[in-house]
Protein backbone atom coordinates (compact mmCIF):
# COMPACT_ATOMS: atom_id res chain seq x y z
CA UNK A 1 0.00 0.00 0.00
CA UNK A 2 3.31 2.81 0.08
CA UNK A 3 2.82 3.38 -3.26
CA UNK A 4 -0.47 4.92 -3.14
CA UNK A 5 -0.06 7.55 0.24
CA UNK A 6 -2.75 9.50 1.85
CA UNK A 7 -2.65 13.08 -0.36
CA UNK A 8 -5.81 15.51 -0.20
CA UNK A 9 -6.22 17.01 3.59
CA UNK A 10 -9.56 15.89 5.52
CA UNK A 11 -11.20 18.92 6.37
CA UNK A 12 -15.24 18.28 7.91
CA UNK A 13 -17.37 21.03 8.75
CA UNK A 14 -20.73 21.42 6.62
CA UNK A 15 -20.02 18.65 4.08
CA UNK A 16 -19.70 16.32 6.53
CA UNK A 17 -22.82 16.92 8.42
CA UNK A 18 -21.06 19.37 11.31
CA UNK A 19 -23.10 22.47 11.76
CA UNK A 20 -22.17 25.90 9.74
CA UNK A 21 -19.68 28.13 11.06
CA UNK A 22 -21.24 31.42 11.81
CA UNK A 23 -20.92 34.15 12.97
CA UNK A 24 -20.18 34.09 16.77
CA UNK A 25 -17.86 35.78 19.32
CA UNK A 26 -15.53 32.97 20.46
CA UNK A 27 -13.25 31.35 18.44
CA UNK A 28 -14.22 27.92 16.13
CA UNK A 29 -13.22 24.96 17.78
CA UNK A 30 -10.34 23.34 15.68
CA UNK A 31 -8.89 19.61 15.93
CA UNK A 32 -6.26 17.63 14.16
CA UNK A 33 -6.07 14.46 13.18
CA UNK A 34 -2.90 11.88 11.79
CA UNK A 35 -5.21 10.12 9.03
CA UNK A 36 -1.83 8.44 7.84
CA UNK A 37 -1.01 6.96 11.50
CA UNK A 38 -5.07 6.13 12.01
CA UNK A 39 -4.98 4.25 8.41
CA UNK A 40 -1.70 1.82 9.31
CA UNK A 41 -3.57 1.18 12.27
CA UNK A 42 -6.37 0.24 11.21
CA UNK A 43 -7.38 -3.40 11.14
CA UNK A 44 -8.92 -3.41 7.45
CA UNK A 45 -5.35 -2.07 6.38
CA UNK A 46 -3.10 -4.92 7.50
CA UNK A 47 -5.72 -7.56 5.93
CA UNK A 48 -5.83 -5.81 2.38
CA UNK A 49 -1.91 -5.47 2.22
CA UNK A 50 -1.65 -9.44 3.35
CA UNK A 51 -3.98 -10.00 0.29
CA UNK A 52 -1.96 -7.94 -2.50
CA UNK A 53 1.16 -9.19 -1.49
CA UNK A 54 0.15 -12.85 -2.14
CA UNK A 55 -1.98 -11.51 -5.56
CA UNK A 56 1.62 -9.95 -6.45
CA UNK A 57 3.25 -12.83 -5.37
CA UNK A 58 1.10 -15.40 -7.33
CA UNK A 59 1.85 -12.84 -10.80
CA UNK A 60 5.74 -12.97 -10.44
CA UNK A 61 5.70 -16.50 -9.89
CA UNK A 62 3.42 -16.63 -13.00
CA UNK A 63 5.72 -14.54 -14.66
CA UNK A 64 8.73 -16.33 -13.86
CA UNK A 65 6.93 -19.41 -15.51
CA UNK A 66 6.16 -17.65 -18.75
CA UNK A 67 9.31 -16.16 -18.31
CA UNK A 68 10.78 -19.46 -18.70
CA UNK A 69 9.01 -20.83 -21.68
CA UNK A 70 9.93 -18.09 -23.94
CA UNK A 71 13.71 -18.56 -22.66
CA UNK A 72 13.09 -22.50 -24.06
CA UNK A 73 12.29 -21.13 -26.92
CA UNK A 74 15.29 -19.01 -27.26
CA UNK A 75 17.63 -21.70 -26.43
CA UNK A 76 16.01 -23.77 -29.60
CA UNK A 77 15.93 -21.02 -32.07
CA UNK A 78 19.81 -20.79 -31.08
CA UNK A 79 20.30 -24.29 -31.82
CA UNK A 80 18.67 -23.98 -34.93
CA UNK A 81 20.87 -21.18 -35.72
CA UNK A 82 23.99 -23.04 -35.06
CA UNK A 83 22.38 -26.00 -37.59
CA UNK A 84 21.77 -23.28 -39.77
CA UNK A 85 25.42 -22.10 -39.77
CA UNK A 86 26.98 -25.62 -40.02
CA UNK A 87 28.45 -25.64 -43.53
CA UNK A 88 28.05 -29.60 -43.64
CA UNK A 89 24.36 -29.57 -43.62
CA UNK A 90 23.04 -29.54 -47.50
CA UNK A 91 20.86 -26.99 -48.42
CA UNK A 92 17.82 -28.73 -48.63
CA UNK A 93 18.25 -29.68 -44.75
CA UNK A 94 18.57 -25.70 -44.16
CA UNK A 95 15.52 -24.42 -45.83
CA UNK A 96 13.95 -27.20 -43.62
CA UNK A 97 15.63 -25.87 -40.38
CA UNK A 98 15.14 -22.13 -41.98
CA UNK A 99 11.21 -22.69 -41.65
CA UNK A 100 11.42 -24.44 -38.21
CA UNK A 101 13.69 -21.92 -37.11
CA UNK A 102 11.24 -18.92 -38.50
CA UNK A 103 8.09 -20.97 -37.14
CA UNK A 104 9.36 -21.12 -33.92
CA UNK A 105 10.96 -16.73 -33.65
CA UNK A 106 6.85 -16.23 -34.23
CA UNK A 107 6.06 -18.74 -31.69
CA UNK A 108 8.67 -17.67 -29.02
CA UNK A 109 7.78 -13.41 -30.21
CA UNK A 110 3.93 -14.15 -29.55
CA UNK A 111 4.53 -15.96 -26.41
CA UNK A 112 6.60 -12.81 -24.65
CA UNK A 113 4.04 -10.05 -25.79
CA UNK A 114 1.30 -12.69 -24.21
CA UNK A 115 3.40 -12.55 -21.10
CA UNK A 116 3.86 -8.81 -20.85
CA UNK A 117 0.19 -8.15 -21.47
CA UNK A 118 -0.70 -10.59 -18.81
CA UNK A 119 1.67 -9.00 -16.58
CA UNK A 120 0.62 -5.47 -17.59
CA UNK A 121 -3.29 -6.54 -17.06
CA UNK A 122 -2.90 -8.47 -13.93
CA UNK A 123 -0.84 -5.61 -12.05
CA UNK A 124 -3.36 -2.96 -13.16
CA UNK A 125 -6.10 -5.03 -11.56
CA UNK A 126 -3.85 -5.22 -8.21
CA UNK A 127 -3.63 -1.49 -8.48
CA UNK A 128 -6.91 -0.70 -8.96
CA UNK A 129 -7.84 -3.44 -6.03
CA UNK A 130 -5.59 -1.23 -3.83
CA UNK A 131 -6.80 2.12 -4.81
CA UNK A 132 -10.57 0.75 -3.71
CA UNK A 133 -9.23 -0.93 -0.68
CA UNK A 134 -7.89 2.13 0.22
CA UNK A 135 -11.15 4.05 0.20
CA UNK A 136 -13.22 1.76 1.82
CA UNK A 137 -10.71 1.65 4.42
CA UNK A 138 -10.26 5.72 4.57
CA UNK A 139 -14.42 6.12 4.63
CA UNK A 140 -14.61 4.15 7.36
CA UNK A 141 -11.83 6.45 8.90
CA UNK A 142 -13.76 9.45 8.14
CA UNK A 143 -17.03 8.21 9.59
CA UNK A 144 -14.98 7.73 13.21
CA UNK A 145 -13.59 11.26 12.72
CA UNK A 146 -16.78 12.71 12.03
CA UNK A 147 -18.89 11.04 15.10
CA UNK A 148 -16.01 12.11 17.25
CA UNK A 149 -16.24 15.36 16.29
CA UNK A 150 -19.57 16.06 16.53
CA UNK A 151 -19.49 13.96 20.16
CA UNK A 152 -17.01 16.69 20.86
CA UNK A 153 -18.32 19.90 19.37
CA UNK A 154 -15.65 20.37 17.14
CA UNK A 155 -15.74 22.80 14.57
CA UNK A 156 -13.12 22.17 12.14
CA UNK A 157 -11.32 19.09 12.30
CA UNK A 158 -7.65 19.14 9.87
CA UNK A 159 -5.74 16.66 8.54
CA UNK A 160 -2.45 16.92 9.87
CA UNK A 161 -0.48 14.33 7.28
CA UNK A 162 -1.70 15.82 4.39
CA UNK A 163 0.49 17.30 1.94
CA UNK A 164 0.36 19.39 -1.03
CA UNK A 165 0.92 19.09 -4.35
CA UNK A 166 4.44 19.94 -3.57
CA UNK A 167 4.71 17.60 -0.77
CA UNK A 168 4.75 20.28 1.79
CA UNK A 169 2.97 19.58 4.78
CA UNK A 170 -0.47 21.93 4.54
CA UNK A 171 -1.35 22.32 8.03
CA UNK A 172 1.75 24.07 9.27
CA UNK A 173 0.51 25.68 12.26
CA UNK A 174 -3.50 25.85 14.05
CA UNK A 175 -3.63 27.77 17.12
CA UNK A 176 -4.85 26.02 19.89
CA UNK A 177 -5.99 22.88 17.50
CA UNK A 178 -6.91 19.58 19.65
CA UNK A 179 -5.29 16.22 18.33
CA UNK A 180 -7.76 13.81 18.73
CA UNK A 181 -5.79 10.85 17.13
CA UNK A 182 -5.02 9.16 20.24
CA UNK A 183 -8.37 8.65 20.88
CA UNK A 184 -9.32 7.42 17.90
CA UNK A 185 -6.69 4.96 17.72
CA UNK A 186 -7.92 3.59 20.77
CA UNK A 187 -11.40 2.88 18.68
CA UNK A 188 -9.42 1.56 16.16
CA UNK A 189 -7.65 -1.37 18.14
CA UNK A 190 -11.02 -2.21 19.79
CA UNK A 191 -12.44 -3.20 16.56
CA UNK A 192 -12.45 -6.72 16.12
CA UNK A 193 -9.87 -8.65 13.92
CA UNK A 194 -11.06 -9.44 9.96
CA UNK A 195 -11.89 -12.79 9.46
CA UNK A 196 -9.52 -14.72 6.99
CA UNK A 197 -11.27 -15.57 3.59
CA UNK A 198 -10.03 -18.37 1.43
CA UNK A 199 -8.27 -17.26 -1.39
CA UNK A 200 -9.99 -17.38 -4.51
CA UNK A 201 -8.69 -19.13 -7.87
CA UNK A 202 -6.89 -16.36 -10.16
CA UNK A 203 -8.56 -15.03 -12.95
CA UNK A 204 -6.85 -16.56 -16.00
């Protein structure tokens, strides 16, 4: 899951159900929140990495095995090559080995573009597995944040770990902001542990 980090910043207020801000004398009530440190924690997120690894895991291995076949190939085409190249063999013996030799290039050509679109196809769909993962995981986030903060009266409540598109941190500094993180991540480890599925077959 590294390669796809948390980037927009959580900000609730009106969107997420929190009431208005208007105009009033004291000061909105502000917290923070670590959405990167509550997303390793939670449960959901150590399941769905568990699962890609061994989808990523079964695709090398499947790779490796295509991998192979087109290598078999290679080492025949080079054998036919060295036939080819003999200067004993009569000619009508090389046109022979010429076409076997040309049969099997298209052969051993068709088999490596099949492997790299498999490859190509099967890591998208991991990707796009992740991505989804990921936002199931993060909504459920959200949902904590936002019962917590209206349970609390907040206001505002920031994202502290998000960045911009520059990668600088955008919440540099809230006066008198509350971090509420702690207690969330106590929520967090109270939920109960996913059950294990049983891995499916691979799509072919």
């Amino acid at each position: 899951m590294r390669r796809f980090p948390i980037l927009s910043i959580l900000f609730l207020s009106a969107a997420c159900g929190l009431p208005p801000c208007t105009a009033q004398t004291t000061s909105p009530k502000i917290a923070t929140v670590d959405m990167q440190v509550l997303f390793k924690r939670h449960p959901l997120t150590h399941e769905a990495e568990k699962e890609l690894s061994g989808e990523r895991a079964r695709v090398q291995k499947d790779n490796n095995e295509r991998g192979a076949r087109v290598r078999e190939v290679e080492t025949e085409l080079n054998a036919l090559r060295k036939q080819l190249e003999d200067p004993t063999v009569n000619e009508a013996k090389k046109q022979a080995l010429f076409k076997q030799w040309q049969m099997r290039q298209q052969e051993g050509l068709a088999m490596e573009r099949e492997r790299v679109e498999f490859q190509r196809r099967r890591t998208q769909a991991i990707n796009e597995r992740m991505v989804q993962r990921m936002k199931e995981i993060l909504a459920e986030i959200r949902k904590l944040v936002v019962e917590q903060a209206k349970k609390d009266g907040y206001d505002h409540v920031l994202d502290s770990s998000g960045l911009s598109t520059s990668q600088v941190p955008i919440l540099l500094y809230s006066k008198d902001a509350t971090d509420i993180t702690a207690g969330l991540l106590g929520q967090l480890d109270a939920l109960p542990e996913p059950a294990e599925d049983t891995p499916s077959p691979d799509p072919q």
